[in-house]
C-alpha atoms as a PDB file:
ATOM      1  CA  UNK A   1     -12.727 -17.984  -1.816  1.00  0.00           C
ATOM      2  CA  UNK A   2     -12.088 -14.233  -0.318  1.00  0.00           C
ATOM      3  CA  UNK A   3      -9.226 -13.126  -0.714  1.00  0.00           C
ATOM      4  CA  UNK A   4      -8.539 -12.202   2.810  1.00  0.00           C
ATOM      5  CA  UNK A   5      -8.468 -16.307   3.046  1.00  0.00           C
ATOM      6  CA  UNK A   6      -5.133 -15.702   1.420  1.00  0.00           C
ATOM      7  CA  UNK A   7      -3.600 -12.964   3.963  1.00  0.00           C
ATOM      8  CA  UNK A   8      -1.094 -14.868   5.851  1.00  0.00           C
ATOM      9  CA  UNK A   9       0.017 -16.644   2.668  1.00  0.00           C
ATOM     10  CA  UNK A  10       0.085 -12.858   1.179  1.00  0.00           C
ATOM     11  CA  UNK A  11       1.981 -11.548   3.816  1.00  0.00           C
ATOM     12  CA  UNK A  12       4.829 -14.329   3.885  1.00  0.00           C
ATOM     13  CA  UNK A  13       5.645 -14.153   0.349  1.00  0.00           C
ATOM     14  CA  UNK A  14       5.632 -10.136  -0.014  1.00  0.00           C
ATOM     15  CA  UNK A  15       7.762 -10.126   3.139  1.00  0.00           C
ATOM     16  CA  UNK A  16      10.168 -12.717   1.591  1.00  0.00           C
ATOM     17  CA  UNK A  17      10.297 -11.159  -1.757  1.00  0.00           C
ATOM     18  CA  UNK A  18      10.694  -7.779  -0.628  1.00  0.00           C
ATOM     19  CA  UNK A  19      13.961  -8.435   1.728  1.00  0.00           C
ATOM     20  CA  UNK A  20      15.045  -9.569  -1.450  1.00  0.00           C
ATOM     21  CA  UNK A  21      14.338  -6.658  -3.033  1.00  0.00           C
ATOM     22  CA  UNK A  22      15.899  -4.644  -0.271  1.00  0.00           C
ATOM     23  CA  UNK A  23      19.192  -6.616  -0.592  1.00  0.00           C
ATOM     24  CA  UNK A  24      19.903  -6.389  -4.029  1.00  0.00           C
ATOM     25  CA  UNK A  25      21.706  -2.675  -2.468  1.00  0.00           C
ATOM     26  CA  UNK A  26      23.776  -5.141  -1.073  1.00  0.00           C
ATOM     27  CA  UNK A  27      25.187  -5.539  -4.901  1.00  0.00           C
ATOM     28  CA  UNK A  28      25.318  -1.435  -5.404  1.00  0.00           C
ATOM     29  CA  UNK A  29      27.551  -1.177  -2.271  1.00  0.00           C
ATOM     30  CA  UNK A  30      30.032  -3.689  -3.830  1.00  0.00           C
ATOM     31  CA  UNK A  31      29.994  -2.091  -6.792  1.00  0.00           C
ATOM     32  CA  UNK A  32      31.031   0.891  -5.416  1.00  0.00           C
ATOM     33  CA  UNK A  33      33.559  -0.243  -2.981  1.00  0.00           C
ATOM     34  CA  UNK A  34      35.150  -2.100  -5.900  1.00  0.00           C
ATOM     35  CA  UNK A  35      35.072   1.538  -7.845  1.00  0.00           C
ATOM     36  CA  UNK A  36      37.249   3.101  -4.937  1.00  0.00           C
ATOM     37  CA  UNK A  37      34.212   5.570  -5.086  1.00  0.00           C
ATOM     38  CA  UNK A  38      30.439   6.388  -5.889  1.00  0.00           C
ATOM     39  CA  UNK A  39      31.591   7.809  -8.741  1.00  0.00           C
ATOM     40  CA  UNK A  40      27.632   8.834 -10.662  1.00  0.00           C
ATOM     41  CA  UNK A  41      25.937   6.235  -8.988  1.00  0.00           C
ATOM     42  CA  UNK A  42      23.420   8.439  -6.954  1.00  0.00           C
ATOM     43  CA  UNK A  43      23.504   7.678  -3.127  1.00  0.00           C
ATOM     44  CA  UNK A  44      20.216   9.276  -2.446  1.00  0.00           C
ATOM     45  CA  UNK A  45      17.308   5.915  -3.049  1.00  0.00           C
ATOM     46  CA  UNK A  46      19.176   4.522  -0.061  1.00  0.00           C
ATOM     47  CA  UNK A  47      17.938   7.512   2.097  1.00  0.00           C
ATOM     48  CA  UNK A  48      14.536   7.731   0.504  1.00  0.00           C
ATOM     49  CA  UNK A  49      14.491   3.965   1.523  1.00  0.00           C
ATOM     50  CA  UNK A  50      15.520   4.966   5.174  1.00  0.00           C
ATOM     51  CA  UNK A  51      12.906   7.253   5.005  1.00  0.00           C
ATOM     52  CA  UNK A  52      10.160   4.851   3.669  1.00  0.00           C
ATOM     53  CA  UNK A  53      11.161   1.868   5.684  1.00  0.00           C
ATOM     54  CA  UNK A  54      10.816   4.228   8.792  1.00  0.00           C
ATOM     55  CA  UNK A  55       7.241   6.132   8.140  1.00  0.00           C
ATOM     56  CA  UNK A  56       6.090   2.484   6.926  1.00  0.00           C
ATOM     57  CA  UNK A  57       7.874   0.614  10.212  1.00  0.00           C
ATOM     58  CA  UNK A  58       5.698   3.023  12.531  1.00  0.00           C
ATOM     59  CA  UNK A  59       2.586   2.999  10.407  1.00  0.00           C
ATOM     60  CA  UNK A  60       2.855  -1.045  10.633  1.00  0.00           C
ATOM     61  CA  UNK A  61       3.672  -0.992  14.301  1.00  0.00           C
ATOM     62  CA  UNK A  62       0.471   1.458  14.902  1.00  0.00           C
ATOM     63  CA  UNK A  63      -1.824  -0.589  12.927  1.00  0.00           C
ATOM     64  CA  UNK A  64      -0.081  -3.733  14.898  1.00  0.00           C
ATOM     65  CA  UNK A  65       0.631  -5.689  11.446  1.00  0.00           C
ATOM     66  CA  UNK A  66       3.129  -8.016  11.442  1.00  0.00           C
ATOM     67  CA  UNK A  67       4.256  -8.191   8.213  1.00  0.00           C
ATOM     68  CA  UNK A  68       4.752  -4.166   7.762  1.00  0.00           C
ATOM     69  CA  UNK A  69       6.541  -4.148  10.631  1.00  0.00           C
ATOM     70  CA  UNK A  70       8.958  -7.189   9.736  1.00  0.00           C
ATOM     71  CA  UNK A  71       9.198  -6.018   6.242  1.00  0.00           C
ATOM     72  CA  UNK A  72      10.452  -2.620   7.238  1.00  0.00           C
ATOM     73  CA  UNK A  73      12.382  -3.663  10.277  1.00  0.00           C
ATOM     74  CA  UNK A  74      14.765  -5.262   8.128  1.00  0.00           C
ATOM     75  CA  UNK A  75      14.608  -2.632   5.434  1.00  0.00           C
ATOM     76  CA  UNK A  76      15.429   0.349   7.426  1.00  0.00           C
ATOM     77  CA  UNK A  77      18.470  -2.152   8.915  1.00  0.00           C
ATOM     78  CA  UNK A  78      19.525  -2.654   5.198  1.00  0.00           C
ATOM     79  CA  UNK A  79      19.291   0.556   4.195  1.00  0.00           C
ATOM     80  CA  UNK A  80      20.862   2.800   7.209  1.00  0.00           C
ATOM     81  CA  UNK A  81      23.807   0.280   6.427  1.00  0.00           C
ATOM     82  CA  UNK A  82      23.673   1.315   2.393  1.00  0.00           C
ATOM     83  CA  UNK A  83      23.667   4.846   3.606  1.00  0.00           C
ATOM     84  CA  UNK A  84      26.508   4.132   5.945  1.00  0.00           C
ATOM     85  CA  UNK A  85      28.568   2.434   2.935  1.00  0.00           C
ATOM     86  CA  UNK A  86      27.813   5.320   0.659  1.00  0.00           C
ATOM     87  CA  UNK A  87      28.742   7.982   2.686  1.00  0.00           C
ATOM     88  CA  UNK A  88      31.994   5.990   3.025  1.00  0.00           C
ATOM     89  CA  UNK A  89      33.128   6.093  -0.189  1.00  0.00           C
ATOM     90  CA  UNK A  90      31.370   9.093  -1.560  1.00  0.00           C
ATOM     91  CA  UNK A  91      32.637  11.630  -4.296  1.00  0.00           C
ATOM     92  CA  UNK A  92      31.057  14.165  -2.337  1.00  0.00           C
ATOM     93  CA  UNK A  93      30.465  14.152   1.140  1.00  0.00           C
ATOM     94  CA  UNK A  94      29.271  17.283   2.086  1.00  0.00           C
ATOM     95  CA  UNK A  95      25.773  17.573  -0.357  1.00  0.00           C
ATOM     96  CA  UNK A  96      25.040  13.988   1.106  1.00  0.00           C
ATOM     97  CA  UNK A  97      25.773  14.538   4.737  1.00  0.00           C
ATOM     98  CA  UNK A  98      23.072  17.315   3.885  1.00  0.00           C
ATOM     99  CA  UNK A  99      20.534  15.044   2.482  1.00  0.00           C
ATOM    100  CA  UNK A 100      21.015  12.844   5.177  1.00  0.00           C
ATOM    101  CA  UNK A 101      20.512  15.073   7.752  1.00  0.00           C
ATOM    102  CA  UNK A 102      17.009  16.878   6.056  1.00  0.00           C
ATOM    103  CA  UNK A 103      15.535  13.350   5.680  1.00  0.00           C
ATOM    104  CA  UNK A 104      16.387  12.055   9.234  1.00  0.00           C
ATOM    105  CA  UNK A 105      14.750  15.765  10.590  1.00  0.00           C
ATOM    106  CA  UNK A 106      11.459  14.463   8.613  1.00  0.00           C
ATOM    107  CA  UNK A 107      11.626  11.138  10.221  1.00  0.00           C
ATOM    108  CA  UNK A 108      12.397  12.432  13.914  1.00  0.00           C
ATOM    109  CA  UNK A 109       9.750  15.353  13.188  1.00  0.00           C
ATOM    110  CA  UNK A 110       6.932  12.788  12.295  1.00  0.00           C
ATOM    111  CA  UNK A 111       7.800  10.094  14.991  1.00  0.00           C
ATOM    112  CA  UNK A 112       7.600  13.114  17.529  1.00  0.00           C
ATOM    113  CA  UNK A 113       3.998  14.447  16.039  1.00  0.00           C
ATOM    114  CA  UNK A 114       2.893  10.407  16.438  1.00  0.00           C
ATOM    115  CA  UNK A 115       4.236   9.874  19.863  1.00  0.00           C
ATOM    116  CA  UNK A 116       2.343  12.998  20.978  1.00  0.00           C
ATOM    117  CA  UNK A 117      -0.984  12.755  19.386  1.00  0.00           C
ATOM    118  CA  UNK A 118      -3.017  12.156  21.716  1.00  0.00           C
ATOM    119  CA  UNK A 119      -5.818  10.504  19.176  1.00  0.00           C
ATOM    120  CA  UNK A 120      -4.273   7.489  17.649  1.00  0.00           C
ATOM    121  CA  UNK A 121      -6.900   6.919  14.872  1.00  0.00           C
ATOM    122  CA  UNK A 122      -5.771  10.602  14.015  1.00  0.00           C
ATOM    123  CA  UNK A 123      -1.965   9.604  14.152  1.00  0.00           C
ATOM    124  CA  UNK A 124      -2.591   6.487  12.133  1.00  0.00           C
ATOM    125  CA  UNK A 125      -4.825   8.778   9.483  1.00  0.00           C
ATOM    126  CA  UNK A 126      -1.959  11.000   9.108  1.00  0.00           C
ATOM    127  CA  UNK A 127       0.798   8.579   9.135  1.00  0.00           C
ATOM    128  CA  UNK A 128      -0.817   6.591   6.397  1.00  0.00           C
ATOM    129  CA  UNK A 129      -1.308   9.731   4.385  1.00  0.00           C
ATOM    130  CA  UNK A 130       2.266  10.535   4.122  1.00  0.00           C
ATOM    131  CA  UNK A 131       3.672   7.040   3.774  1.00  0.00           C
ATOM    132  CA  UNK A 132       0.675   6.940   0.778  1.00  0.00           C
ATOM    133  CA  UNK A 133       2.200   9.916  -0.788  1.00  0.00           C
ATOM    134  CA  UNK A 134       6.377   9.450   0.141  1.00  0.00           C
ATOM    135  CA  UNK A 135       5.744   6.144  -1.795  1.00  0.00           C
ATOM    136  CA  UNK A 136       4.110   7.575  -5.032  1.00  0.00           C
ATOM    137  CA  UNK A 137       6.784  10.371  -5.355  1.00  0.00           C
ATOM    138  CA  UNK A 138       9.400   8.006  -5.259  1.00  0.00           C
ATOM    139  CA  UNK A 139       7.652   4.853  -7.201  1.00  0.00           C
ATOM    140  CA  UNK A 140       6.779   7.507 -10.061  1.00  0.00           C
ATOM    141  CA  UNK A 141      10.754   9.106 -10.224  1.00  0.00           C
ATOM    142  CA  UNK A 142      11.613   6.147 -13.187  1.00  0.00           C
ATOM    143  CA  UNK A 143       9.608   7.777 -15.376  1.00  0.00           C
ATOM    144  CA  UNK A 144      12.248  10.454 -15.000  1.00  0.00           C
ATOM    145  CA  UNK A 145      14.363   8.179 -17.834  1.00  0.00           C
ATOM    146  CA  UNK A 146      11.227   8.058 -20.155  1.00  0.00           C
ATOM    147  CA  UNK A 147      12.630  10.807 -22.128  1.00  0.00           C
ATOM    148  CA  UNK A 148      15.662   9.255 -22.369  1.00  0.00           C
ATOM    149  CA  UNK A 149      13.837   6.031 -23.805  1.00  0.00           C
ATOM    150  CA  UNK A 150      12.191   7.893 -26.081  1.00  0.00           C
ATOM    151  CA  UNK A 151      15.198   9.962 -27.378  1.00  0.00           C
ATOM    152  CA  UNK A 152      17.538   6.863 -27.803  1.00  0.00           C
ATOM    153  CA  UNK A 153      14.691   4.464 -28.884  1.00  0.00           C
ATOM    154  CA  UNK A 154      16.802   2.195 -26.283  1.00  0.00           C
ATOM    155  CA  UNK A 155      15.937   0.840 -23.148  1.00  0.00           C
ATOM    156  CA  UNK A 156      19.748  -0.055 -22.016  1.00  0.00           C
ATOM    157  CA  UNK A 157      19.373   2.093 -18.985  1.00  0.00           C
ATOM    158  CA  UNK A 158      16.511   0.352 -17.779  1.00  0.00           C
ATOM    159  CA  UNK A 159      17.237  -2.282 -15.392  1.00  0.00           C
ATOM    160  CA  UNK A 160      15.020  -5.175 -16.660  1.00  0.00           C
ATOM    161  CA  UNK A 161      14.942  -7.245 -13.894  1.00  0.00           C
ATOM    162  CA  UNK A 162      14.421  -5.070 -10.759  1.00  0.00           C
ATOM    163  CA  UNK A 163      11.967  -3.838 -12.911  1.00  0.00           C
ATOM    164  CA  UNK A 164      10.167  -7.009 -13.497  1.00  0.00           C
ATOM    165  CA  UNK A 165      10.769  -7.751  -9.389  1.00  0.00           C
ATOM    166  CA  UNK A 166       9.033  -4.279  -8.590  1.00  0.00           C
ATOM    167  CA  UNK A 167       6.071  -5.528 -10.825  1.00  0.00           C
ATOM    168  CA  UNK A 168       5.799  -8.742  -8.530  1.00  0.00           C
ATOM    169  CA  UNK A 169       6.553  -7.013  -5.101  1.00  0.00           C
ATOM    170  CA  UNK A 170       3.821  -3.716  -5.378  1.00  0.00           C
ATOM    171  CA  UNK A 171       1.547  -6.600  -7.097  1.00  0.00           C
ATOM    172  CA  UNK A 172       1.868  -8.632  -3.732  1.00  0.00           C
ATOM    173  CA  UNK A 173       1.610  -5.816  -1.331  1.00  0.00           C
ATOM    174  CA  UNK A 174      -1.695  -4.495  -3.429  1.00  0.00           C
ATOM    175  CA  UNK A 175      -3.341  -7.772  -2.692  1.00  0.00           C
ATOM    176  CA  UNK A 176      -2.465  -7.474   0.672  1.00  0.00           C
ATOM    177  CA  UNK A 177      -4.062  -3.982   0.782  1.00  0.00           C
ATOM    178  CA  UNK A 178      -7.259  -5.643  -0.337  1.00  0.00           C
ATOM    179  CA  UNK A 179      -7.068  -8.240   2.431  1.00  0.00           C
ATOM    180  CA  UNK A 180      -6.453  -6.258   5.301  1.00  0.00           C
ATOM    181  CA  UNK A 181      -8.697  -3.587   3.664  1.00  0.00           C
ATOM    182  CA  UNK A 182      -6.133  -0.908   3.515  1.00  0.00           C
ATOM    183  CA  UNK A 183      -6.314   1.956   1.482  1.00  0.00           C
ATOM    184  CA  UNK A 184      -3.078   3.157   1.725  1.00  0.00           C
ATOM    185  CA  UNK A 185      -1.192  -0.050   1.099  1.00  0.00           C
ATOM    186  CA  UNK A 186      -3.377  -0.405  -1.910  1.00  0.00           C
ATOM    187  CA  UNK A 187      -3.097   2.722  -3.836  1.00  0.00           C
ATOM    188  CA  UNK A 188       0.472   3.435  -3.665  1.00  0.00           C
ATOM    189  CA  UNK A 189       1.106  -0.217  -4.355  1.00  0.00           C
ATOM    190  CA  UNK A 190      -0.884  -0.475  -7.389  1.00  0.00           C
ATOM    191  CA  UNK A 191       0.283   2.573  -8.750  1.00  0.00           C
ATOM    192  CA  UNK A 192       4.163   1.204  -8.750  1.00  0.00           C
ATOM    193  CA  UNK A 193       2.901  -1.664 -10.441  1.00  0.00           C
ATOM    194  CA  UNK A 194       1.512  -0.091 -13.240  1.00  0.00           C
ATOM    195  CA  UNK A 195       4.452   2.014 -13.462  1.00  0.00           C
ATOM    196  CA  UNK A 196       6.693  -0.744 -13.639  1.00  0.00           C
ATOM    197  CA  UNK A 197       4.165  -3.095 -16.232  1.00  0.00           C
ATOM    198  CA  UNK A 198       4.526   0.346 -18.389  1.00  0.00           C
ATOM    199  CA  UNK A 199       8.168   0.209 -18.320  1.00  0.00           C
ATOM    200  CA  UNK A 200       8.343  -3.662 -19.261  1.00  0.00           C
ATOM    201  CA  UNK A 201       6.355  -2.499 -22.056  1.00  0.00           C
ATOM    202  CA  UNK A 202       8.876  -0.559 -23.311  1.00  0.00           C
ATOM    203  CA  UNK A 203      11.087  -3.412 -23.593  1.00  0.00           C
ATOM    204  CA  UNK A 204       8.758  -4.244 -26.360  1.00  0.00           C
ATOM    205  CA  UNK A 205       9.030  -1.509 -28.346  1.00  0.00           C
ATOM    206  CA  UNK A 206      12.421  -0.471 -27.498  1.00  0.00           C
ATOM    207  CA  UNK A 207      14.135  -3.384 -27.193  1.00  0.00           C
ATOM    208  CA  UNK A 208      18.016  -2.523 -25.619  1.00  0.00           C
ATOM    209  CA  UNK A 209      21.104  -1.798 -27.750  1.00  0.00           C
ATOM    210  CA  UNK A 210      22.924  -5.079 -26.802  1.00  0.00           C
ATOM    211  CA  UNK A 211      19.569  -6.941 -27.771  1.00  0.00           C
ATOM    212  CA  UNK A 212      19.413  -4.908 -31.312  1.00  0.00           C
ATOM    213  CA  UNK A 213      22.740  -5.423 -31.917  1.00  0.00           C
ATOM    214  CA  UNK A 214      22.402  -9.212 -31.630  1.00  0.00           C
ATOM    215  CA  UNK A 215      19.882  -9.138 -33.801  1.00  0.00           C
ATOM    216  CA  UNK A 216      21.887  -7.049 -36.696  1.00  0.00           C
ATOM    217  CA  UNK A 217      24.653  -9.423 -36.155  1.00  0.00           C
ATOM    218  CA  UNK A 218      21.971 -12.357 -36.420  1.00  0.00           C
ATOM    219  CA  UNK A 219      20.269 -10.779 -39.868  1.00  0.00           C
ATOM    220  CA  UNK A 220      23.955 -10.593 -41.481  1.00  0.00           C
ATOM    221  CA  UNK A 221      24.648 -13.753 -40.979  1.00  0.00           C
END
């Protein structure tokens, strides 16, 4: 059976499992506001999420699919309020505030450039191009920490689970791609996926400190 027999069932699940994805910020922000402050937990993947969830929201709503637009609705909702949250409580305020600003000039600059191009297949062209490339810089910045895996020989600082949940959600939104026959959900999809598969791998041969030191405690005995 074709796979574009599956699209609606496709488009469900990654919708579902992505707002789950999304709200997992939800635990961040109560970290923080526990904390008192943001301390070193970096504020800025909430605004590269407004950012995405944006480009992605208008892409969807120009190519008048559902799912994107859902899906990104309720991320850029999610995320605007992470950014709100943040700012609240942030160490510093001023660096942020700048951040903020920059990224929402990108996002008012390119939803100006779409509502005035007068060729839409042109618009939608360009749109997909940048929301192709704004996702693969940000799905390839964890392999920032590889040389911290390597050093260490310990993947503690890798969260294993959002990890594994990135693996499932690009996986989901790739197939999708190939339904709807869209290059630029595919590529950028299946590019975070193999970027995340790579870092499970790690876990293999770098198992974390608390799981090494179990098994130290496990050969003395």
């Amino acid at each position: 059976m074709a796979l574009e027999n599956f699209r609606e069932i496709l488009s469900v699940t990654a919708t579902i499992t992505t707002i789950i994805q999304f709200l997992t910020g939800v635990i961040i922000c109560l970290s923080i506001r526990r904390k008192g402050g943001s301390g070193d937990i970096s504020g800025f993947p909430f605004i590269a999420g407004v950012l995405g969830c944006s480009l992605w929201l208008r892409y969807g709503m120009l190519m008048k699919d559902t799912a994107m637009t859902v899906v990104n609705a309720v991320g850029l909702v999610l995320q605007l309020c992470y950014v709100f949250m943040y700012y609240l409580y942030a160490t510093n305020k001023g660096p942020y505030l700048k951040q903020v600003v920059i990224v929402f000039s990108v996002i008012l600059s390119t939803m100006l450039y779409v509502a005035v191009e007068p060729i839409e297949d042109k618009a939608e062209f360009r749109l997909g191009l940048l929301c192709c490339a704004t996702t693969l810089i940000f799905c390839s910045a964890p392999l920032a920490t590889l040389g911290d895996v390597l050093r260490t020989r310990s993947t503690e600082t890798l969260p294993f689970y959002l990890i594994l949940a990135n693996v499932f959600v690009a996986a989901q939104w790739f197939l999708y791609g190939v339904a709807v026959h869209n290059t630029f959900v595919q590529v950028p999809n299946f590019i975070s996926c193999l970027i995340a598969l790579f870092q499970l791998a790690l876990f293999a041969f770098f198992p974390s400190t608390n799981t090494r030191t179990k098994l130290q405690v496990s050969d003395e005995e």
